[in-house]
PDB file of N, CA and C in Angstrom:
ATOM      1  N   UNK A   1       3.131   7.489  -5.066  1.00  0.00           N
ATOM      2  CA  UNK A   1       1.834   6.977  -5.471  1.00  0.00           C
ATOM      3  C   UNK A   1       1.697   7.122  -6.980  1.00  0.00           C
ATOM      4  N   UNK A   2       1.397   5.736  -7.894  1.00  0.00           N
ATOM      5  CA  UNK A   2       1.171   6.280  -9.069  1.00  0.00           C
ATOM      6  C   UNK A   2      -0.040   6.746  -9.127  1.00  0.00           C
ATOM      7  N   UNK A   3      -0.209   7.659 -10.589  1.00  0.00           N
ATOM      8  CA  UNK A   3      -1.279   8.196 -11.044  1.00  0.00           C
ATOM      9  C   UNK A   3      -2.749   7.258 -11.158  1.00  0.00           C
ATOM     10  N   UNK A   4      -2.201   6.286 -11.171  1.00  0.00           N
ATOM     11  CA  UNK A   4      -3.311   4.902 -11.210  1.00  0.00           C
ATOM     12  C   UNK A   4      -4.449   5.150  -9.850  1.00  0.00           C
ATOM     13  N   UNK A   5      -3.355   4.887  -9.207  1.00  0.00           N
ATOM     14  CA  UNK A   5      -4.319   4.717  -7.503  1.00  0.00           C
ATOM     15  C   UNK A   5      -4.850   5.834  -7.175  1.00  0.00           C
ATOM     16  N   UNK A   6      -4.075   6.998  -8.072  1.00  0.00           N
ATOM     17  CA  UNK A   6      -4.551   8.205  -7.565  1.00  0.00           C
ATOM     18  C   UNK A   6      -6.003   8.747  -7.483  1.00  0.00           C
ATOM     19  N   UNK A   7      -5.927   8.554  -9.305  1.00  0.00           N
ATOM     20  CA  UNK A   7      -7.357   8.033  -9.724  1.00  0.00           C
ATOM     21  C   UNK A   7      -7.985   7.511  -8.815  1.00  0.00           C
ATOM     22  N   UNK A   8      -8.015   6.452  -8.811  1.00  0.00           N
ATOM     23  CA  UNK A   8      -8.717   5.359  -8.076  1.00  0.00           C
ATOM     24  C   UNK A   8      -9.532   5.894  -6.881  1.00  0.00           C
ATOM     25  N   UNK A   9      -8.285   6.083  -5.840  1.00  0.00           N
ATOM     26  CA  UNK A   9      -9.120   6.703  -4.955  1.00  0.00           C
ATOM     27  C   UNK A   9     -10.147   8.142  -4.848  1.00  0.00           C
ATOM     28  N   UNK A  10      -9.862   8.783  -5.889  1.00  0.00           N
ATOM     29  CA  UNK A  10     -10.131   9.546  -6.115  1.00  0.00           C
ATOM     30  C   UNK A  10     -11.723   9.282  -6.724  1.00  0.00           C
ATOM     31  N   UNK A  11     -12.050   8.396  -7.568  1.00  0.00           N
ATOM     32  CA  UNK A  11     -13.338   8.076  -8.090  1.00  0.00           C
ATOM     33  C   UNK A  11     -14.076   7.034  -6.665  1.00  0.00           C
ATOM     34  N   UNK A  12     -13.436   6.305  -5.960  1.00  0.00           N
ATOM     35  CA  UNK A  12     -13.850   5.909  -4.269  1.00  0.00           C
ATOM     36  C   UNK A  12     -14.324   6.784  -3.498  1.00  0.00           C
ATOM     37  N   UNK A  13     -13.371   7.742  -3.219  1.00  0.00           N
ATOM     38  CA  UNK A  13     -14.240   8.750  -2.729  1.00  0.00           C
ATOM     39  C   UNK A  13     -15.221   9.944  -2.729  1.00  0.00           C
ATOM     40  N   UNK A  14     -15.225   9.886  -4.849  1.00  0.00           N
ATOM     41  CA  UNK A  14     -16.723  10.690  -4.981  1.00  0.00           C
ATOM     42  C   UNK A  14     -17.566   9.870  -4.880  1.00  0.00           C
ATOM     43  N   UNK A  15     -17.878   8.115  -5.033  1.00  0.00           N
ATOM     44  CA  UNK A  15     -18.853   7.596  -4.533  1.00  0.00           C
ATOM     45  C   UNK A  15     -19.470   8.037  -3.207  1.00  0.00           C
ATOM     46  N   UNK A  16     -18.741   7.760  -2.061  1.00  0.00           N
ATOM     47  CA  UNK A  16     -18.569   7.243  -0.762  1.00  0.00           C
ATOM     48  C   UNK A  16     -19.360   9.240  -0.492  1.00  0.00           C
ATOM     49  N   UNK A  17     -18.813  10.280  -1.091  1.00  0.00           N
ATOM     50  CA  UNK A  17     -19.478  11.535  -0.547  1.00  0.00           C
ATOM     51  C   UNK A  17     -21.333  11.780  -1.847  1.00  0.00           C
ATOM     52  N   UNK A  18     -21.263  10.910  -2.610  1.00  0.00           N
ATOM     53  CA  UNK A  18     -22.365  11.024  -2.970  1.00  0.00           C
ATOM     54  C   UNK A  18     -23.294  10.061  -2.259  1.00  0.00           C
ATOM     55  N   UNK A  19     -22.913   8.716  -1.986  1.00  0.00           N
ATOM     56  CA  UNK A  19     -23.451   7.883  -0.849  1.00  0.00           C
ATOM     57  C   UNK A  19     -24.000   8.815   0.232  1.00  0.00           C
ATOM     58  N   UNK A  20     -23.073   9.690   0.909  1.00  0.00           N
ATOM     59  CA  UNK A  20     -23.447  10.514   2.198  1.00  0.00           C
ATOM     60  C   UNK A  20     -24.281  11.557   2.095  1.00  0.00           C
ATOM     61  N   UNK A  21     -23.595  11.850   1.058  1.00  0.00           N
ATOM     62  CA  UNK A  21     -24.663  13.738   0.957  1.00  0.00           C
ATOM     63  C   UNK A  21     -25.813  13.637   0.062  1.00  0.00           C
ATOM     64  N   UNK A  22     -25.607  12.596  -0.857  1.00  0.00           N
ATOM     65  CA  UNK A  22     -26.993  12.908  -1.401  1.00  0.00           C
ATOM     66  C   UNK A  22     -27.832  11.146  -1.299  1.00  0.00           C
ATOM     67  N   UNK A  23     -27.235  10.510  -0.775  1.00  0.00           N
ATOM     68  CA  UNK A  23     -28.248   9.671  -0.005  1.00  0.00           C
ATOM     69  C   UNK A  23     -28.577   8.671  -1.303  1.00  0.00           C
ATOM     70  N   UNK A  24     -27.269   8.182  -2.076  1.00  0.00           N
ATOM     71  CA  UNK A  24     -27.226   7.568  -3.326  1.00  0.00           C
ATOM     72  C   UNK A  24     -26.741   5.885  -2.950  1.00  0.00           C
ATOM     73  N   UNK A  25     -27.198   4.807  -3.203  1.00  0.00           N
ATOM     74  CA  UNK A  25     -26.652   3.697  -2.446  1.00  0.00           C
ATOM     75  C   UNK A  25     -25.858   3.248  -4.502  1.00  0.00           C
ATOM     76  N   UNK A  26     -24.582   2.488  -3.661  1.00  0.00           N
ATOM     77  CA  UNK A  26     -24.003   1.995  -4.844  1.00  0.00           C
ATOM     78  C   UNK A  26     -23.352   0.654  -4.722  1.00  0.00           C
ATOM     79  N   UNK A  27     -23.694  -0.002  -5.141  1.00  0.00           N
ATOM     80  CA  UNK A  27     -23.772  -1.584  -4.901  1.00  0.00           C
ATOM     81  C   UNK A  27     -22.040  -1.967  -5.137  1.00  0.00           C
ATOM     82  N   UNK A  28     -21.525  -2.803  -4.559  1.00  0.00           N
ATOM     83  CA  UNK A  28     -20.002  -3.192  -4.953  1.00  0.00           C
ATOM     84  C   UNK A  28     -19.682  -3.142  -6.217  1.00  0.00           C
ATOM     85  N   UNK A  29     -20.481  -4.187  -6.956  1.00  0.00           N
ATOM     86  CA  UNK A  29     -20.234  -4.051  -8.356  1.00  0.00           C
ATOM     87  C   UNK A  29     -20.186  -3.202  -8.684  1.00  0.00           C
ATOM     88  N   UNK A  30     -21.320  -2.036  -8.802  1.00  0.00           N
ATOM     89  CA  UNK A  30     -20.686  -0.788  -9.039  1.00  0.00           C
ATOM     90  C   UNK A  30     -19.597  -0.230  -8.984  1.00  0.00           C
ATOM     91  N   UNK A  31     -19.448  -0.300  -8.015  1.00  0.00           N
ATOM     92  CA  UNK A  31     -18.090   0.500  -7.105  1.00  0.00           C
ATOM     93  C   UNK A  31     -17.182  -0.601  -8.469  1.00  0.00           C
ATOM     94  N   UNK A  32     -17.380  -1.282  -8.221  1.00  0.00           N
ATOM     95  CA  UNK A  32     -15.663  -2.365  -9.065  1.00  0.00           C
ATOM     96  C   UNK A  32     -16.173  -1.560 -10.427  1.00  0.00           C
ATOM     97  N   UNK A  33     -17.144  -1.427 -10.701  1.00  0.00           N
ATOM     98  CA  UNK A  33     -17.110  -0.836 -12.733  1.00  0.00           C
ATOM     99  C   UNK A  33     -16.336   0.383 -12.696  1.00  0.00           C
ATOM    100  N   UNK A  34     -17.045   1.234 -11.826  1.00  0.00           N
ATOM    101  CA  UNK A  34     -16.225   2.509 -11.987  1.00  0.00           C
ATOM    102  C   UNK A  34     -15.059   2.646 -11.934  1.00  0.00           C
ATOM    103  N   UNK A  35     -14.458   2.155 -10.472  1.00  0.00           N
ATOM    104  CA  UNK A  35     -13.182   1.836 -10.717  1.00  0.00           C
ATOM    105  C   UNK A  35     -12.116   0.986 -11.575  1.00  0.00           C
ATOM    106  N   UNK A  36     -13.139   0.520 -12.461  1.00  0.00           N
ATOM    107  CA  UNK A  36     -12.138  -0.232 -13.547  1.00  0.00           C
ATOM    108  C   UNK A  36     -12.306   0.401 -14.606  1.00  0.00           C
ATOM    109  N   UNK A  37     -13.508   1.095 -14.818  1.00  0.00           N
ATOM    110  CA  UNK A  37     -13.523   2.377 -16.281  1.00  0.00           C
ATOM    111  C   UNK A  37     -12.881   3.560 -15.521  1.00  0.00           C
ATOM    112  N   UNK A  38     -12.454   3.767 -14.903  1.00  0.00           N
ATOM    113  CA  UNK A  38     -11.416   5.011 -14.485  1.00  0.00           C
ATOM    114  C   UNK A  38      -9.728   4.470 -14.732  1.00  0.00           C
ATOM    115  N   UNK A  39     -10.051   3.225 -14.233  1.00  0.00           N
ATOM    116  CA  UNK A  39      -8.234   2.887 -14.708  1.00  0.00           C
ATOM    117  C   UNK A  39      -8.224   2.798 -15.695  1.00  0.00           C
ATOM    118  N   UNK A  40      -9.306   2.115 -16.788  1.00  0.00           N
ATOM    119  CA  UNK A  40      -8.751   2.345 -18.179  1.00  0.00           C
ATOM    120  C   UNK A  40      -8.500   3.458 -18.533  1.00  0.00           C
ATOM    121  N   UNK A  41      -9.461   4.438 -18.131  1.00  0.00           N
ATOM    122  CA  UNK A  41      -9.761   5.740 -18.710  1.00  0.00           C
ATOM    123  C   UNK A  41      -8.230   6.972 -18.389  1.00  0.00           C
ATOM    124  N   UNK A  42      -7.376   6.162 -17.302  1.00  0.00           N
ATOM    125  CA  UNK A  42      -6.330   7.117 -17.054  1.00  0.00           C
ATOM    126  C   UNK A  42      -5.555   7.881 -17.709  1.00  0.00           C
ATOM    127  N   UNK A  43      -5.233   7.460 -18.728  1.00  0.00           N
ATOM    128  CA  UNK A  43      -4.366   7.960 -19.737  1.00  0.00           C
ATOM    129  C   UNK A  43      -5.290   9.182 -20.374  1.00  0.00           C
ATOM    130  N   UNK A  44      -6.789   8.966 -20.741  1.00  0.00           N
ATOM    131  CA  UNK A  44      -7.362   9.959 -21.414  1.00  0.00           C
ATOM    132  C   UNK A  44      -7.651  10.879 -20.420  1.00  0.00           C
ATOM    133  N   UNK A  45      -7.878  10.710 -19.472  1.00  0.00           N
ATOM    134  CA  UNK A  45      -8.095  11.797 -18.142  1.00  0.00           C
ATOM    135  C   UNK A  45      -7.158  12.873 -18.363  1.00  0.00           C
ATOM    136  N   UNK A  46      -5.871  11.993 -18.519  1.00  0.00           N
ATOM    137  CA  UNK A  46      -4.232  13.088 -17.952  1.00  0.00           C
ATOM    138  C   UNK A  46      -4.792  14.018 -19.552  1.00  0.00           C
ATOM    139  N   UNK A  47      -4.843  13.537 -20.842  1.00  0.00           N
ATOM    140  CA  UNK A  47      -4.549  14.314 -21.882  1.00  0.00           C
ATOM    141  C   UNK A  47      -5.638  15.183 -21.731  1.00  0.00           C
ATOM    142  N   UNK A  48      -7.051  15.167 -21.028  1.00  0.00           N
ATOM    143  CA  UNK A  48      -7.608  15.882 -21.128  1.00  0.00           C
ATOM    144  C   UNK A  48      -7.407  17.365 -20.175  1.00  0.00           C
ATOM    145  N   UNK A  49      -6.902  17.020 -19.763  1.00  0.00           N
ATOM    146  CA  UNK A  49      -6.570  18.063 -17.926  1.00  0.00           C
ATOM    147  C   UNK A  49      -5.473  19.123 -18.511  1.00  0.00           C
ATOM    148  N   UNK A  50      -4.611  18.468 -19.564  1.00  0.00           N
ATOM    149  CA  UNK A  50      -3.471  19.245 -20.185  1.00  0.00           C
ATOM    150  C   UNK A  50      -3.671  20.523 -20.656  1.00  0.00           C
TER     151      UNK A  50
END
């Protein structure tokens, strides 16, 4: 799995448990922004975690 999707799913499923637990609705589009400012954002993620 690259680091890409990893991401990815990874920002999918803090939606999907803030959807549940705190009762947050997030419209598709949404869902598509985040997940496309997280793939850009991949590279700065990794340098920050270092």
């Amino acid at each position: 799995m690259k680091v890409q999707d990893f991401a990815y799913q990874v920002a999918m499923r803090t939606i999907e448990l803030l959807e549940q637990l705190q009762h947050y609705k997030v419209s598709p589009e949404h869902r598509k922004e985040v997940g496309r400012i997280i793939l850009s954002e991949v590279d700065a993620i990794i340098k920050k975690s270092s």
